[in-house]
Protein backbone atom coordinates (compact mmCIF):
# COMPACT_ATOMS: atom_id res chain seq x y z
CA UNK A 1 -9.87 14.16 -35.15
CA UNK A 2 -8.03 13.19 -38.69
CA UNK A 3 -9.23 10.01 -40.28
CA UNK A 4 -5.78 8.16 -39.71
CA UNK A 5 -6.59 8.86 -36.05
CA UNK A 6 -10.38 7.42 -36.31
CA UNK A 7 -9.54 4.76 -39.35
CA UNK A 8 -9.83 0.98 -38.02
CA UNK A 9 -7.71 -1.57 -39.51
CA UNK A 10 -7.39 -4.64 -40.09
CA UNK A 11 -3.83 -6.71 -40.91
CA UNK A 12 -4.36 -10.14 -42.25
CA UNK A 13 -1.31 -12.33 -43.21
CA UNK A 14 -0.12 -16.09 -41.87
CA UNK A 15 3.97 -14.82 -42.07
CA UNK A 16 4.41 -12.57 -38.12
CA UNK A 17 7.11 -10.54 -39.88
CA UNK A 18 4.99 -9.51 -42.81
CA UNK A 19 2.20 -8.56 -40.14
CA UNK A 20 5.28 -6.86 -38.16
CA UNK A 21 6.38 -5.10 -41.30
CA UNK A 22 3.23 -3.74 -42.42
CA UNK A 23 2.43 -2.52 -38.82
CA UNK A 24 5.26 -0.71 -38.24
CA UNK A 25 4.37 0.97 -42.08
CA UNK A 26 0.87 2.01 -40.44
CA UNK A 27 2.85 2.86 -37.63
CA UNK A 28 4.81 5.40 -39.46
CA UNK A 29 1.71 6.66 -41.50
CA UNK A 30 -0.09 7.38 -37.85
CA UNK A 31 -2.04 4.52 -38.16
CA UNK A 32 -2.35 2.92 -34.96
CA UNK A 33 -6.20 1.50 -34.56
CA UNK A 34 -4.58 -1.91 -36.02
CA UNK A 35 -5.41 -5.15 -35.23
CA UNK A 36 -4.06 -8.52 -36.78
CA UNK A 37 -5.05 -12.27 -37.38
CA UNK A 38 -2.81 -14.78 -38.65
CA UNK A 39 -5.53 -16.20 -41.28
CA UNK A 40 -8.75 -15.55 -43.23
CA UNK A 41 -10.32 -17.59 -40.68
CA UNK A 42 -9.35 -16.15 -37.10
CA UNK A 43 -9.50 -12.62 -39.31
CA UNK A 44 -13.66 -13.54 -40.24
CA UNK A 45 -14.20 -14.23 -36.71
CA UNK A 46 -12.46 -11.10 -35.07
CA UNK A 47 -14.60 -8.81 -37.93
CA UNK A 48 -18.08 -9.86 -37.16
CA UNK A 49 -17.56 -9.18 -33.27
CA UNK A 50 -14.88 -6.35 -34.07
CA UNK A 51 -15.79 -4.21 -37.90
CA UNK A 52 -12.91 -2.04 -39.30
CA UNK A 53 -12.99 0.03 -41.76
CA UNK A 54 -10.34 -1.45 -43.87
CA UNK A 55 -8.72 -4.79 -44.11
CA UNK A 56 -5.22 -5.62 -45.61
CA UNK A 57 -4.40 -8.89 -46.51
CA UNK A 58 -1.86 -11.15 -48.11
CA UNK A 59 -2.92 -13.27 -50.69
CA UNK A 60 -1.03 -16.51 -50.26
CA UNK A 61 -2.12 -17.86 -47.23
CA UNK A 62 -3.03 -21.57 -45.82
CA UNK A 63 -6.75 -22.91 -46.02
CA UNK A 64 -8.27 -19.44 -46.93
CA UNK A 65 -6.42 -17.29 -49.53
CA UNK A 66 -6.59 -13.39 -49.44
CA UNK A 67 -9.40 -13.72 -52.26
CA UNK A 68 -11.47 -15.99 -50.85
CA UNK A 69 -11.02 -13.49 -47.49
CA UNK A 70 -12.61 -11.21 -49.72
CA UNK A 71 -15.25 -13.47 -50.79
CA UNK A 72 -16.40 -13.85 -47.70
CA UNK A 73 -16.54 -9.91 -46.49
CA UNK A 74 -18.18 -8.97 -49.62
CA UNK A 75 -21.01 -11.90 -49.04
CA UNK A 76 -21.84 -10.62 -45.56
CA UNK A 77 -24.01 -7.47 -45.06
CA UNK A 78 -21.78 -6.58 -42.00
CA UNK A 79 -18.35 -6.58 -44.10
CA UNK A 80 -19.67 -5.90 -47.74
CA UNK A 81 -18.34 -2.61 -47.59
CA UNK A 82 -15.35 -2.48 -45.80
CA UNK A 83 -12.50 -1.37 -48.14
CA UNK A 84 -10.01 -4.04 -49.03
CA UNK A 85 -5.93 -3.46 -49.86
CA UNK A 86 -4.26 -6.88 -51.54
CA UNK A 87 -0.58 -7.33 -50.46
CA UNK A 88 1.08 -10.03 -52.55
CA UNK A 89 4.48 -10.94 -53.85
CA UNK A 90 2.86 -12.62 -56.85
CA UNK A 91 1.34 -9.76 -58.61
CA UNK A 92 -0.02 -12.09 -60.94
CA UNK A 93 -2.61 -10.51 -63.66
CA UNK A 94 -5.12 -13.35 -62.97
CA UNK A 95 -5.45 -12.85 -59.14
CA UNK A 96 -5.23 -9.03 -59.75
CA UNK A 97 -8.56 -9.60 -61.97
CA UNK A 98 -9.66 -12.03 -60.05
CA UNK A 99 -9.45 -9.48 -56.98
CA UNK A 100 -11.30 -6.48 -59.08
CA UNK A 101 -14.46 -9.23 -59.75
CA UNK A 102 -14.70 -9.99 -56.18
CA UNK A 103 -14.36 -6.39 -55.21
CA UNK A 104 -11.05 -5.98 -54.51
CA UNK A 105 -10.47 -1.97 -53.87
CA UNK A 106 -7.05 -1.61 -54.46
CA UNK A 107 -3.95 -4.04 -54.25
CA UNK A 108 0.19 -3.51 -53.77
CA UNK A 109 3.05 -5.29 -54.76
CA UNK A 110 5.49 -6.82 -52.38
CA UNK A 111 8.13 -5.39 -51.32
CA UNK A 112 6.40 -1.82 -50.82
CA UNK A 113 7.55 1.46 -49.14
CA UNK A 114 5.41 2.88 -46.15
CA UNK A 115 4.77 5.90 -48.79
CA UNK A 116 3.42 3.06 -51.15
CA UNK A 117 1.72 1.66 -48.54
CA UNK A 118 -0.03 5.06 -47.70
CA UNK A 119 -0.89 5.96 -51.55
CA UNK A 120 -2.78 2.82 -51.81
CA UNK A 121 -4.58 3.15 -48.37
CA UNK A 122 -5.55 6.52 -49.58
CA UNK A 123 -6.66 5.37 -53.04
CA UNK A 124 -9.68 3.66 -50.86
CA UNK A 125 -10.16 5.44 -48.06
CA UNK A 126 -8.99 9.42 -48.83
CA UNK A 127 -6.53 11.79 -48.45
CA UNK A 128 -4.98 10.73 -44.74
């Protein structure tokens, strides 16, 4: 069995066509263990009954922000290791820092290409 087949993941982000579009992208990859949650909230709650392996989030998102998502995973001993791919439009140096302090693994700019999508997937995870 290939990783892609056995890797879990995890799609966080409050906009359903941005979760759409980067399903589909996994989709195409041969992703397809995928679940999704709509915030940092709902997406804490489905991890500690549910682990994956990786988690992509957006960054801008209501009441819990993609880094404060990551906060969270990397201050629990059930999520501190799960790998972590930042999706944002706002590419902004500060959160990109920001993101590598918390433990961010990797991160991609929006708009992205499933092949960008898979490059930074593998940049965590391994050759897929």
């Amino acid at each position: 069995m290939s990783l892609r087949d056995q890797l879990r993941v995890m799609v966080v982000d409050d906009m359903s066509t941005s979760r759409g579009l980067i399903t589909q992208a996994l989709d195409a990859i041969g992703i397809r263990n995928v679940a999704t949650a709509s915030d940092g909230k709902s997406a804490l709650a489905s991890l500690a009954k549910s682990p994956v392996h990786l988690v992509i989030s957006d960054y801008n998102m209501p009441e819990m922000d993609g880094l404060h998502l990551l906060h969270y995973l990397r201050n629990t001993p059930q999520t501190q290791k799960t790998g972590f791919l930042l999706i944002t439009g706002r590419a902004d140096p500060a959160i990109i820092n920001k993101g590598k302090q918390l433990g961010m693994n990797n991160f991609l700019p929006k708009p992205f290409q499933p092949a960008d999508l898979k490059s930074a997937i593998e940049a965590i995870v391994g050759r897929l």
